[in-house]
N, C-alpha and C. Protein backbone atom coordinates (compact mmCIF):
# COMPACT_ATOMS: atom_id res chain seq x y z
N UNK A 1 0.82 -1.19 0.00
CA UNK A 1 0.00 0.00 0.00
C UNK A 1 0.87 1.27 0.00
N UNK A 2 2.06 1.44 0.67
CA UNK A 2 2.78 2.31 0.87
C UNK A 2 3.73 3.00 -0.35
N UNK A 3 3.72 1.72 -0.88
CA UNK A 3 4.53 1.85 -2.20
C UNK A 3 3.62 2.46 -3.21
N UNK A 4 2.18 1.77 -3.20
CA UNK A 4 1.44 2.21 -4.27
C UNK A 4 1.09 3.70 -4.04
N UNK A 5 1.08 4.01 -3.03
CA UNK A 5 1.28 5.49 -2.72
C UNK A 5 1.76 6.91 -2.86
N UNK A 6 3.06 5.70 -3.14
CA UNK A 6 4.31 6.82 -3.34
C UNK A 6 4.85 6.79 -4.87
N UNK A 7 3.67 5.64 -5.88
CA UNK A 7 4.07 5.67 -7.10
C UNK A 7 3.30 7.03 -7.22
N UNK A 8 1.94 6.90 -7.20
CA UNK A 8 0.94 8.07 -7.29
C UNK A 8 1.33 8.91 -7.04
N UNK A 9 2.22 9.60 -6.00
CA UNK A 9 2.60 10.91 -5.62
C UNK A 9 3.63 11.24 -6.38
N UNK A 10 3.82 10.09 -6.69
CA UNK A 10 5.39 10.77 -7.33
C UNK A 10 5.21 11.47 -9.43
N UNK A 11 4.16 10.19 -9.46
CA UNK A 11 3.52 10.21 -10.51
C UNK A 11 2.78 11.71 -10.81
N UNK A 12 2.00 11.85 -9.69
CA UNK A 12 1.14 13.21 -9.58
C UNK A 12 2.37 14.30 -9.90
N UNK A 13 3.54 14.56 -9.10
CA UNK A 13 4.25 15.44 -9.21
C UNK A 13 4.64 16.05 -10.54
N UNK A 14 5.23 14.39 -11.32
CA UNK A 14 5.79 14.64 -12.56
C UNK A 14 4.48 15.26 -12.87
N UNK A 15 3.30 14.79 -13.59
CA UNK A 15 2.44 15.56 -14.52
C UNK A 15 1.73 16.78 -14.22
N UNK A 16 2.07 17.08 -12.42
CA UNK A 16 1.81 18.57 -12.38
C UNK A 16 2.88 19.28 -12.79
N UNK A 17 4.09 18.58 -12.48
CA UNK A 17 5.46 19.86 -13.10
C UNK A 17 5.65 19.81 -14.69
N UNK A 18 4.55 18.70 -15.25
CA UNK A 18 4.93 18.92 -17.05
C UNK A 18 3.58 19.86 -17.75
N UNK A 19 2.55 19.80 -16.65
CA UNK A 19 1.23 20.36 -16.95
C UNK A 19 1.36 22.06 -17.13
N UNK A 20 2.43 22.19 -15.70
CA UNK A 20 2.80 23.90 -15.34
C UNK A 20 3.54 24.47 -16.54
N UNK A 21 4.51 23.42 -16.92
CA UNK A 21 5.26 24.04 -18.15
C UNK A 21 4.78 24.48 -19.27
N UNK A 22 3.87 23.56 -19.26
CA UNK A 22 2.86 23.57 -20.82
C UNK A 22 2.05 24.95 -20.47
N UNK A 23 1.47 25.35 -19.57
CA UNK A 23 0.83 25.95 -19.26
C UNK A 23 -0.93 26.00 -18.88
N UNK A 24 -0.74 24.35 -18.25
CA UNK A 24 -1.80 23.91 -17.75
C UNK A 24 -1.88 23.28 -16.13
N UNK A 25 -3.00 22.93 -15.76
CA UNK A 25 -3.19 22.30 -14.59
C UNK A 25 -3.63 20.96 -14.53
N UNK A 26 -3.65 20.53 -13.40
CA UNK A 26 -4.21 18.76 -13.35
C UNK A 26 -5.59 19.24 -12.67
N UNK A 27 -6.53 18.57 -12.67
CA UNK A 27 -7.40 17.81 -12.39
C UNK A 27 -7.51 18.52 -11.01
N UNK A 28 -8.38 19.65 -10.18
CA UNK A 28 -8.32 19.82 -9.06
C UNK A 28 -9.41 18.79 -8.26
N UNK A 29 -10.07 18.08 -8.79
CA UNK A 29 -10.51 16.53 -8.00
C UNK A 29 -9.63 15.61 -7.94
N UNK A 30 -8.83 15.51 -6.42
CA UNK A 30 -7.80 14.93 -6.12
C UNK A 30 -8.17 13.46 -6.16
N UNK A 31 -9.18 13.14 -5.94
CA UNK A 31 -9.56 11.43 -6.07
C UNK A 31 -9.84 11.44 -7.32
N UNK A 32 -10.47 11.91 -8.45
CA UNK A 32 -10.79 11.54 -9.83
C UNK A 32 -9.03 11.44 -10.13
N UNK A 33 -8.21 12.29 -9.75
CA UNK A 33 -7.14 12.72 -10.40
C UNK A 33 -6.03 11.19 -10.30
N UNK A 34 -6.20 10.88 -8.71
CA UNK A 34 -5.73 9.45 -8.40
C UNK A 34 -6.00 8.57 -8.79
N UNK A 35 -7.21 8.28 -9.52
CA UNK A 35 -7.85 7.61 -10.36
C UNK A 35 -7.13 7.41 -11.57
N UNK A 36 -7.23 8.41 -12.19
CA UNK A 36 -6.62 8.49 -13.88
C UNK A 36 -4.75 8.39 -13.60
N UNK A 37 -4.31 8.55 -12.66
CA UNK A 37 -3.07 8.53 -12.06
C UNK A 37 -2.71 6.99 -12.05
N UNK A 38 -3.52 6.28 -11.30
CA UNK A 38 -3.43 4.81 -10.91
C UNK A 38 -3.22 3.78 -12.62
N UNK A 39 -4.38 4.62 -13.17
CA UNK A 39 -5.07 4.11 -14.34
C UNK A 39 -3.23 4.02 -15.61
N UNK A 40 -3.50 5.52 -15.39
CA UNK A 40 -1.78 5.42 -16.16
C UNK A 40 -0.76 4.26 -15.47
N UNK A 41 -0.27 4.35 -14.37
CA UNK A 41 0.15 3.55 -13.76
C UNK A 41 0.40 2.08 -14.19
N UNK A 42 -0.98 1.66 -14.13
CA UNK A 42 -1.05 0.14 -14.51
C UNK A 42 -1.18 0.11 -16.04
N UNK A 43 -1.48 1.69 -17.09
CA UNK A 43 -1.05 1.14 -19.00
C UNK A 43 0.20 0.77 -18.31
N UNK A 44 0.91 1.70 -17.70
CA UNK A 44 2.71 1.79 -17.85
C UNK A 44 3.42 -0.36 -17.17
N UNK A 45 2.40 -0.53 -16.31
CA UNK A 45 2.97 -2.35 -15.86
C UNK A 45 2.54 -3.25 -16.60
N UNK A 46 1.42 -2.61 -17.80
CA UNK A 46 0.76 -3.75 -18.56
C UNK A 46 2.06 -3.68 -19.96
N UNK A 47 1.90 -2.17 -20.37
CA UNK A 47 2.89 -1.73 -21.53
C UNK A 47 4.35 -1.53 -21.70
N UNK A 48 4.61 -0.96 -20.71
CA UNK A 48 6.15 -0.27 -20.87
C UNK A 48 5.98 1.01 -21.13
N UNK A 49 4.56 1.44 -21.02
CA UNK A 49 4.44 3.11 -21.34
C UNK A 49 3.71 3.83 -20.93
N UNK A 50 3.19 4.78 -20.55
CA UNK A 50 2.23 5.47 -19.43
C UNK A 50 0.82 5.72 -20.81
N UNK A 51 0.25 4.98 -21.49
CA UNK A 51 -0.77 5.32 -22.00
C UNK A 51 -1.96 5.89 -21.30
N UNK A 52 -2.91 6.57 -22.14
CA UNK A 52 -3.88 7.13 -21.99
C UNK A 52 -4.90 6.57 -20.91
N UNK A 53 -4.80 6.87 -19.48
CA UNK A 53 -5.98 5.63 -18.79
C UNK A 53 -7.60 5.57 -19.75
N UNK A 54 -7.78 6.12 -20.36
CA UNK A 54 -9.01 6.93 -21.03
C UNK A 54 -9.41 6.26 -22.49
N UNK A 55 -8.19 5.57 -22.91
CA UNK A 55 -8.08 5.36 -24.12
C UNK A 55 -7.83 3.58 -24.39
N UNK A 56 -8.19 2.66 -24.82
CA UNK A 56 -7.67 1.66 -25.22
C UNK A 56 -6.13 1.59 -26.22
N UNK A 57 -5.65 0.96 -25.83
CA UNK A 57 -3.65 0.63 -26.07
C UNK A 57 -3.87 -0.58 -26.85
N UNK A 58 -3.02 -0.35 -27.74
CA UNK A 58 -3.06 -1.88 -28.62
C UNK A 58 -1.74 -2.45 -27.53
N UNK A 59 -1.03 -2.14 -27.16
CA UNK A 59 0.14 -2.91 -26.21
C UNK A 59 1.58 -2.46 -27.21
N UNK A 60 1.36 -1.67 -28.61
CA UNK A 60 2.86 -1.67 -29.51
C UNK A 60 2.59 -0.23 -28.96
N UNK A 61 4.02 0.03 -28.50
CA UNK A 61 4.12 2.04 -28.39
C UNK A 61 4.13 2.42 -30.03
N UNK A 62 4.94 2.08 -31.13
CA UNK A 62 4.86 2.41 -32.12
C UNK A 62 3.19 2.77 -32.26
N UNK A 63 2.72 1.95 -32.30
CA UNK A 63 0.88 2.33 -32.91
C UNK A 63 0.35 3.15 -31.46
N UNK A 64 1.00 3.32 -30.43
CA UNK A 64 0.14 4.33 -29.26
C UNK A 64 1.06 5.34 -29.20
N UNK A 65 1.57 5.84 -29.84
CA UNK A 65 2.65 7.06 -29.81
C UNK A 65 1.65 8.30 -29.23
N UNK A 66 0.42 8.69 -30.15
CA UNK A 66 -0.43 9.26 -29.92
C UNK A 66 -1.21 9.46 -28.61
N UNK A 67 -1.56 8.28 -28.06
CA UNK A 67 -2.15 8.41 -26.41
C UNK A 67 -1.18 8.17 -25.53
N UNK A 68 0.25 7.99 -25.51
CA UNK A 68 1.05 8.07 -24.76
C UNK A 68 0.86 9.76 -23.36
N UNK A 69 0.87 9.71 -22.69
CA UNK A 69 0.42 11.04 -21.91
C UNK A 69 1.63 11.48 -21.83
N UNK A 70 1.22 12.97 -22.04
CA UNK A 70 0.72 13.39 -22.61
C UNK A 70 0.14 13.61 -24.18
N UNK A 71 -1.03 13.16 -24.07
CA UNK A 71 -1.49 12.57 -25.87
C UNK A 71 -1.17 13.65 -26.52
N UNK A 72 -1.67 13.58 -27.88
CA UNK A 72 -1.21 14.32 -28.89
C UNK A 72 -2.15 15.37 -28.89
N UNK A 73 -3.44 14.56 -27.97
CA UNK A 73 -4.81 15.76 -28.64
C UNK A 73 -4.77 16.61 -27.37
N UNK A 74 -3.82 16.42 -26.29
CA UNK A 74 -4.41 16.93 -25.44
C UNK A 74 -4.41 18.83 -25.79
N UNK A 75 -3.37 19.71 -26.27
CA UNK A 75 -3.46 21.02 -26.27
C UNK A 75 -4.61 21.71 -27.04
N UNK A 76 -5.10 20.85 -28.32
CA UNK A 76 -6.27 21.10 -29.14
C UNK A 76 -7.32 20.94 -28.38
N UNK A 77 -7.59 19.79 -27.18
CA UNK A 77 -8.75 19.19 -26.53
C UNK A 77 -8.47 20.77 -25.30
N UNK A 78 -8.05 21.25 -24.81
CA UNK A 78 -7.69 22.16 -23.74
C UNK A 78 -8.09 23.27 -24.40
N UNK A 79 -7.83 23.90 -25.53
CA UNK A 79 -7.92 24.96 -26.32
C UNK A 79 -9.25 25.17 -26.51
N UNK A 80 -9.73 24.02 -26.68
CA UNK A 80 -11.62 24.03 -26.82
C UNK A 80 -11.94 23.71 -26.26
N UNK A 81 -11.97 23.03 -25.37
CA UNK A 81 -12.96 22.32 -24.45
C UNK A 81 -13.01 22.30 -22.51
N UNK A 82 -11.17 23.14 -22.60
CA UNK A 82 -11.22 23.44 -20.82
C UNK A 82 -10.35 21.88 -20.51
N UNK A 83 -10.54 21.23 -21.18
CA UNK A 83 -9.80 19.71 -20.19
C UNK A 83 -9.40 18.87 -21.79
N UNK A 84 -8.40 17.90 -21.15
CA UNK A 84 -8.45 16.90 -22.37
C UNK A 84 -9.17 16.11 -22.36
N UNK A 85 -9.04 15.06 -23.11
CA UNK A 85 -10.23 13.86 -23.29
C UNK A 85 -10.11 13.27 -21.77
N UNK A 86 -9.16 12.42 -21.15
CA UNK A 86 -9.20 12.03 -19.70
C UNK A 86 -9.95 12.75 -18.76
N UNK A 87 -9.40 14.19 -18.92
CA UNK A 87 -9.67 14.99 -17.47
C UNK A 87 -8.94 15.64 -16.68
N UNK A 88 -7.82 14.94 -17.33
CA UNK A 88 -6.61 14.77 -16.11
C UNK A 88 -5.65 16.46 -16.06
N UNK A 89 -5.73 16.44 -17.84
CA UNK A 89 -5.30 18.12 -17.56
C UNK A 89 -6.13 19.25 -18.19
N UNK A 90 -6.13 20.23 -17.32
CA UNK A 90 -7.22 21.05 -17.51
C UNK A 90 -6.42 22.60 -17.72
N UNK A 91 -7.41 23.77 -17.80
CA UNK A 91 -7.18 25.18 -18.45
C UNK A 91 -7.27 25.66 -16.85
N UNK A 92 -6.46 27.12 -16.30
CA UNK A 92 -7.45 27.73 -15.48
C UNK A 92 -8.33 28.04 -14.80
N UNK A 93 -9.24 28.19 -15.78
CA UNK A 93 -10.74 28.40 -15.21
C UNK A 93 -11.43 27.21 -14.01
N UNK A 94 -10.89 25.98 -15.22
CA UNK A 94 -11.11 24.60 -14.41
C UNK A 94 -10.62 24.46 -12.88
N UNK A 95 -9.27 24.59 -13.23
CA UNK A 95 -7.90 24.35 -11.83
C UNK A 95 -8.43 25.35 -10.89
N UNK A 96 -9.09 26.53 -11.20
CA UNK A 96 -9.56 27.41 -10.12
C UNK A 96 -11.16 27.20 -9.29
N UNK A 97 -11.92 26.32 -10.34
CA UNK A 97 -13.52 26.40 -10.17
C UNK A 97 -14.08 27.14 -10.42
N UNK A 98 -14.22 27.99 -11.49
CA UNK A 98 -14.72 28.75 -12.22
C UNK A 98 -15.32 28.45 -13.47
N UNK A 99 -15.22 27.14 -13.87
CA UNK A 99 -15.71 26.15 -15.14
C UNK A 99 -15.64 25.06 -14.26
N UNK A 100 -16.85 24.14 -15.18
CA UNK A 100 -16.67 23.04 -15.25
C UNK A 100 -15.78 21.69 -16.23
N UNK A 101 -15.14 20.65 -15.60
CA UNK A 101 -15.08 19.92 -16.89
C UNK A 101 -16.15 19.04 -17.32
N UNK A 102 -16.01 18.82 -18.87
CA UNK A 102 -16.54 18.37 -19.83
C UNK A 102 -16.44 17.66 -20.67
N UNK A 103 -17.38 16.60 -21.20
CA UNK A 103 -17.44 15.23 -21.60
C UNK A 103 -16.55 16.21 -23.66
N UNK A 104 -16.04 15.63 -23.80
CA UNK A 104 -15.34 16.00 -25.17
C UNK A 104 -15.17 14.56 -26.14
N UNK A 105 -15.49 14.85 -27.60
CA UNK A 105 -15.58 14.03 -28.47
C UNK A 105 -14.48 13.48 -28.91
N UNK A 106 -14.22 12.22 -29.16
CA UNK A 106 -12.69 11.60 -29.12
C UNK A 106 -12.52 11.80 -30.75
N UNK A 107 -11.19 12.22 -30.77
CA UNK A 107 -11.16 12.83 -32.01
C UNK A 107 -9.47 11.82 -32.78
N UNK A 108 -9.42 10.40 -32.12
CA UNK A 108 -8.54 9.71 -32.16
C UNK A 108 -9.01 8.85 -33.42
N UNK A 109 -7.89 8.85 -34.66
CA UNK A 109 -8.44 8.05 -35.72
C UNK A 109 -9.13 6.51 -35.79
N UNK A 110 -9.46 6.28 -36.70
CA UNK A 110 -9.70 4.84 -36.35
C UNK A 110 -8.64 3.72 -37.21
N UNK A 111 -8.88 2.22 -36.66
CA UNK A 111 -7.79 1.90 -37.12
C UNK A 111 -7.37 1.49 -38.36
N UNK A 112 -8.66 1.57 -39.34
CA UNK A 112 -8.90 1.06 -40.39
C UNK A 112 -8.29 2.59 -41.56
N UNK A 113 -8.69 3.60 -40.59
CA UNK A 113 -8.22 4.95 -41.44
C UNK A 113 -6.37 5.40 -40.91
N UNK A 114 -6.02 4.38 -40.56
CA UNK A 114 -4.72 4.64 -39.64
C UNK A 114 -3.73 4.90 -40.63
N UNK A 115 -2.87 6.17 -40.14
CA UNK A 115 -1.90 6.58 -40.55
C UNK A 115 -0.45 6.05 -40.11
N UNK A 116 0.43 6.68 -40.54
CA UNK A 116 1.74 6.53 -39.80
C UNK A 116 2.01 7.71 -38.85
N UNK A 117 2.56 7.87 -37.49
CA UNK A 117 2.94 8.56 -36.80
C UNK A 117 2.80 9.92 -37.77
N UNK A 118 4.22 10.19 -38.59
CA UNK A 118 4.93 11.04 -39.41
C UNK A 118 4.05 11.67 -39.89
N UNK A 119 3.02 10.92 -40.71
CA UNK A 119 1.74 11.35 -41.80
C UNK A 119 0.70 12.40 -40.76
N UNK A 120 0.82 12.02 -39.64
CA UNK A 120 -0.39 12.74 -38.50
C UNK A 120 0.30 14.06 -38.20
N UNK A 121 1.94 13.87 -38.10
CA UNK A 121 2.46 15.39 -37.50
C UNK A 121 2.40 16.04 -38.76
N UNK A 122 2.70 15.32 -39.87
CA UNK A 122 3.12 16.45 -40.96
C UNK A 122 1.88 17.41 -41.51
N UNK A 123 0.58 16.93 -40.75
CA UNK A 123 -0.59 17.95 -41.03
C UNK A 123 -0.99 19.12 -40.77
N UNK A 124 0.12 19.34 -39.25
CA UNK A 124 0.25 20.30 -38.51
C UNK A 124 1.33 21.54 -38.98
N UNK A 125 0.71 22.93 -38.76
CA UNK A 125 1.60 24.11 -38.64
C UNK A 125 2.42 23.99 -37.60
N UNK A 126 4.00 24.67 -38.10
CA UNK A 126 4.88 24.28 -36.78
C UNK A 126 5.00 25.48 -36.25
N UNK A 127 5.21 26.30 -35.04
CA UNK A 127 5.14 26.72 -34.12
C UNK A 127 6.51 27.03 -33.57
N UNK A 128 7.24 28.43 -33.51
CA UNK A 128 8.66 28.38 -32.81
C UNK A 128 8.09 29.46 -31.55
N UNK A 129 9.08 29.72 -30.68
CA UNK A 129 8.75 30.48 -29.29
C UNK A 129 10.08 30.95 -29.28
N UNK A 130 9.80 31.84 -29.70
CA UNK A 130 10.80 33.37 -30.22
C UNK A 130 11.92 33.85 -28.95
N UNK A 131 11.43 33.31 -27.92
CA UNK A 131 12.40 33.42 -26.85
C UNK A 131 13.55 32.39 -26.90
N UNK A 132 12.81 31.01 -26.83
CA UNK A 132 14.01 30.18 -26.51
C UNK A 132 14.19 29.38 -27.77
N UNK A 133 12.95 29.21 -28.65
CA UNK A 133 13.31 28.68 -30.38
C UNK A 133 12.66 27.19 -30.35
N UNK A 134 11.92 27.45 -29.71
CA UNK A 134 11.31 25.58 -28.82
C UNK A 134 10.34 25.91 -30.31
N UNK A 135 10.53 24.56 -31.05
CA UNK A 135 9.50 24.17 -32.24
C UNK A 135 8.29 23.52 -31.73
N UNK A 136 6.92 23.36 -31.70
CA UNK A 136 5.85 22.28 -31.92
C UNK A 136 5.27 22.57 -32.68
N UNK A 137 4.75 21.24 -33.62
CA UNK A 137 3.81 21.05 -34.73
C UNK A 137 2.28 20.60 -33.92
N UNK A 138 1.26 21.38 -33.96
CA UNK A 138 0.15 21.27 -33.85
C UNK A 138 -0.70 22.50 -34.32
N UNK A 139 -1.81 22.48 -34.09
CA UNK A 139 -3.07 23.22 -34.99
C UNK A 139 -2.91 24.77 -34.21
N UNK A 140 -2.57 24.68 -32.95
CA UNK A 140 -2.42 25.90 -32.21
C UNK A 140 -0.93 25.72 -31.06
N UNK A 141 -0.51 26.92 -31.12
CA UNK A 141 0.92 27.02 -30.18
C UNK A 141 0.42 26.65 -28.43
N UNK A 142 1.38 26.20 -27.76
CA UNK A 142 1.01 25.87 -26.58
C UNK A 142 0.84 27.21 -25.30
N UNK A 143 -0.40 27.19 -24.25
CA UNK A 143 -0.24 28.29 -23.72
C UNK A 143 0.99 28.67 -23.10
N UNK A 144 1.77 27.83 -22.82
CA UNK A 144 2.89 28.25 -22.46
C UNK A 144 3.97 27.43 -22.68
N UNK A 145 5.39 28.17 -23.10
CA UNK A 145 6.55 27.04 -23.81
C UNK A 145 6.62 26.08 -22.54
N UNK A 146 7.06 25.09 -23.12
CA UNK A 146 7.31 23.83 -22.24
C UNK A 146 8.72 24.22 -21.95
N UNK A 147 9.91 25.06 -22.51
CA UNK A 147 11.17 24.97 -22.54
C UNK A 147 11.88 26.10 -21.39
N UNK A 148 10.98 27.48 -21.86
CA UNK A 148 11.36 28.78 -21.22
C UNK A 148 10.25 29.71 -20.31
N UNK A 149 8.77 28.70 -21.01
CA UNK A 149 7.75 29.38 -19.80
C UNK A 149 7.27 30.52 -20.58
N UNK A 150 7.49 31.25 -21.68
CA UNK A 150 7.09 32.33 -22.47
C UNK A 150 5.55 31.95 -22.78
N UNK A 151 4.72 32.81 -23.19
CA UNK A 151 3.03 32.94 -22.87
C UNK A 151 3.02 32.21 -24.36
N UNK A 152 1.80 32.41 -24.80
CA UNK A 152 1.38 31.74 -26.13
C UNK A 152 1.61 32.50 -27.16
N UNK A 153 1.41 33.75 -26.52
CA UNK A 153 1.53 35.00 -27.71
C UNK A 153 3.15 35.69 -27.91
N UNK A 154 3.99 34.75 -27.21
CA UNK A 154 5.51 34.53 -28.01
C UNK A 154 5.55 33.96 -29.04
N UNK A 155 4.58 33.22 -29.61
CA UNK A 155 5.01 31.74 -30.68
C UNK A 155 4.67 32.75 -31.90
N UNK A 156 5.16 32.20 -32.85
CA UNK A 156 5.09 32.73 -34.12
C UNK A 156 5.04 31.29 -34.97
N UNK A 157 4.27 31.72 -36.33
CA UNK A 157 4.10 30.81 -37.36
C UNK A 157 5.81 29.82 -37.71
N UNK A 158 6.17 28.99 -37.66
CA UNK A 158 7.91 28.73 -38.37
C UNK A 158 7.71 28.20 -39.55
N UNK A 159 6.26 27.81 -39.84
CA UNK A 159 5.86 26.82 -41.07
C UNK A 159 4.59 26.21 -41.34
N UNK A 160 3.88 26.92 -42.15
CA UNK A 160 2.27 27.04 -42.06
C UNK A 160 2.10 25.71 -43.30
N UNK A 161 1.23 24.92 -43.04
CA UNK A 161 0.97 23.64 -43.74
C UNK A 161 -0.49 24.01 -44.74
């Protein structure tokens, strides 16, 4: 019990100190949050990888690159919707109680329409952060660099698709 404890806490730490960077929060329902915490936990003893608790894992990281947590959808799912698909990381408004979270439409391909990793990023505009030069490819820049902490409205276009 003690151990399983101290995976969770330790667990919790990391994805609040990768949530802050990004410029998000976790989950201020500390038991839902232990929940989806645990949930990662046991993808990571079934897989070798902290998948999506939220999401079904085929068991190859190659084909779960995408729901690996932090997923791919999560900054698009945050941008619109206040939380990602889990729950687990949320906007502001949420982390303060000022919004609620919300049930959001899974916007994860299917497997029959399945791409390659490469084919999914290369759809995306890439994104530099003019302070420290941190690149991401997605539909919108992150609220805050993961690298130097600069706001959203540092990022500039590096390569519009």
């Amino acid at each position: 019990m003690k151990e399983r404890n101290k995976k969770i806490k330790d667990i919790y730490l990391e994805k609040k100190e990768e949530a802050g960077k990004s410029g998000y929060y976790l989950n201020p329902d500390k038991e839902f949050t232990g929940q989806l915490l645990e949930g990662i936990l046991l993808n990571e003893k079934r897989y070798g990888y902290q998948s999506c608790p939220c999401r079904l894992a085929s068991g190859k990281k190659d084909e779960d690159l995408d729901i690996i947590c932090p997923c791919y959808y999560r900054d698009e799912d945050i941008d619109k919707y206040g939380n990602c698909y889990c729950g687990l990381y949320v906007n502001k408004k949420i982390a303060e109680g000022k919004d609620k979270i919300r049930s959001i439409p899974e916007r994860r391909y299917n497997k029959k329409d399945k791409k390659s990793t490469s084919e999914i990023k290369a759809k995306y505009p890439v994104f530099r952060c003019r302070v420290c030069g941190y690149l991401c490819a997605k539909n919108n820049p992150p609220a805050k660099c993961p690298i130097c902490g600069a706001l959203k409205e540092r990022f500039e276009t590096f390569l519009d698709i």
